[in-house]
N, C-alpha and C. Protein backbone atom coordinates (compact mmCIF):
# COMPACT_ATOMS: atom_id res chain seq x y z
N UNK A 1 0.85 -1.21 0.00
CA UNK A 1 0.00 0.00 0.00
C UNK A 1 0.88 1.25 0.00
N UNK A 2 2.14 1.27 0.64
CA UNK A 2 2.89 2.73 0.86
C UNK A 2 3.59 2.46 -0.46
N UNK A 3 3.89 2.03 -0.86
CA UNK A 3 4.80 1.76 -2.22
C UNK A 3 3.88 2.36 -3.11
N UNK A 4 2.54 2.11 -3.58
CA UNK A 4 1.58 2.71 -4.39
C UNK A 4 1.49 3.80 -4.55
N UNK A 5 1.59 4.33 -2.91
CA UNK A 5 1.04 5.40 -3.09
C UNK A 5 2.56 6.47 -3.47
N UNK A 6 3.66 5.98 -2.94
CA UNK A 6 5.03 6.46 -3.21
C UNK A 6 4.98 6.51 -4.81
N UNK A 7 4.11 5.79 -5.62
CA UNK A 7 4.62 5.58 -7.24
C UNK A 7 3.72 6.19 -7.89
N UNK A 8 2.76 6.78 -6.62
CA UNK A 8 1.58 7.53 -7.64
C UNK A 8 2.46 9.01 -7.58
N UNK A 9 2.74 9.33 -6.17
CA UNK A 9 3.21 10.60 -5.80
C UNK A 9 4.68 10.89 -6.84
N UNK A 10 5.00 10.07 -7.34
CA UNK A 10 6.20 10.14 -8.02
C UNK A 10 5.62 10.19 -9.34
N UNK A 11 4.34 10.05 -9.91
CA UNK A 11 4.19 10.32 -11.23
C UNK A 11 3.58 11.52 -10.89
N UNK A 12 3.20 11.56 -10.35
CA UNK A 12 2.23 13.30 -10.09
C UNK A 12 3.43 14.25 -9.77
N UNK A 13 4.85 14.07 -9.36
CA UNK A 13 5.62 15.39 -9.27
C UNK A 13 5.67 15.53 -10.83
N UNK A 14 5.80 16.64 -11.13
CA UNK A 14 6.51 17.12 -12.19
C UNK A 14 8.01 17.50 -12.25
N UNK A 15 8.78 16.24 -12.99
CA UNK A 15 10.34 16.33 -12.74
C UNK A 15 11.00 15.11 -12.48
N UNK A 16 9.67 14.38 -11.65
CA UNK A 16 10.36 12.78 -11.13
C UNK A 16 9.41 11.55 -11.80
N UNK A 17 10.22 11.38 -12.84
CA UNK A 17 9.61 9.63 -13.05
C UNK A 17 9.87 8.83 -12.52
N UNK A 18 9.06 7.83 -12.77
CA UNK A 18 9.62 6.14 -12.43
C UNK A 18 11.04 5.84 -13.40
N UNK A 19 11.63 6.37 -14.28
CA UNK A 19 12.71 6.51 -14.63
C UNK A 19 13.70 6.89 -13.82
N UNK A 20 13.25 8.44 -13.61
CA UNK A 20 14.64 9.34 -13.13
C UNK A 20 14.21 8.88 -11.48
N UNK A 21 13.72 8.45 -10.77
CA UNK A 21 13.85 8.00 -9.36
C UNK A 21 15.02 6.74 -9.35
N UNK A 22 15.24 6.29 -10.37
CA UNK A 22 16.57 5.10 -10.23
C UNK A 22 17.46 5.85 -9.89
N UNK A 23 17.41 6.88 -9.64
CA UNK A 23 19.06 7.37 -8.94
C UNK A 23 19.51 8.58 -9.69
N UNK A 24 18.89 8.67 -10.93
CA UNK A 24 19.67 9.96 -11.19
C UNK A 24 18.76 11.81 -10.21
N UNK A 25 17.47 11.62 -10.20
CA UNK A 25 17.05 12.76 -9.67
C UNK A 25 16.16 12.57 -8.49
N UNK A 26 16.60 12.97 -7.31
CA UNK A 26 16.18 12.52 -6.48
C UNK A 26 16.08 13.00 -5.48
N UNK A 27 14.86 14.62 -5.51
CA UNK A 27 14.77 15.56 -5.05
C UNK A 27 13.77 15.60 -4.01
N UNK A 28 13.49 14.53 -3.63
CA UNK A 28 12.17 14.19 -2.58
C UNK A 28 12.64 13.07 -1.95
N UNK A 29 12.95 12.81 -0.73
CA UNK A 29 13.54 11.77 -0.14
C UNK A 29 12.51 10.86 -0.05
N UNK A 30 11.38 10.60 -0.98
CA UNK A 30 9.71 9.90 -0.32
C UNK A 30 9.96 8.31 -0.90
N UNK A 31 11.55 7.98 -1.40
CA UNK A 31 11.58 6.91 -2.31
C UNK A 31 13.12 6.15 -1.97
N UNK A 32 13.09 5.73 -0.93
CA UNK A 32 14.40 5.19 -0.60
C UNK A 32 14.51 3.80 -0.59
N UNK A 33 13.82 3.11 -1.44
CA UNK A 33 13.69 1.86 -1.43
C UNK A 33 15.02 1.09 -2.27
N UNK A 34 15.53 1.86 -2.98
CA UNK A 34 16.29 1.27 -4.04
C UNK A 34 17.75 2.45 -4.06
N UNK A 35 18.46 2.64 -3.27
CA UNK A 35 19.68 3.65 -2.76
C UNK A 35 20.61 3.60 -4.45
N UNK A 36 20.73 2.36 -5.03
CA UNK A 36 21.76 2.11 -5.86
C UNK A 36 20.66 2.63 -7.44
């Protein structure tokens, strides 16, 4: 359930995809599941 809602909140920023959360931009600490 927190993961969902972490992947909704990450398509709704403008700036952070499910792409750029792999590590290159990572301007919201709301996604620390995956450090590498």
């Amino acid at each position: 359930a927190s993961r969902y809602t972490l992947s909704r909140t990450t398509l709704e920023l403008p700036g952070i995809t499910p792409s750029s959360r792999s590590g290159s931009l990572h301007p919201l600490p709301l996604e620390p599941p995956s450090p590498s």
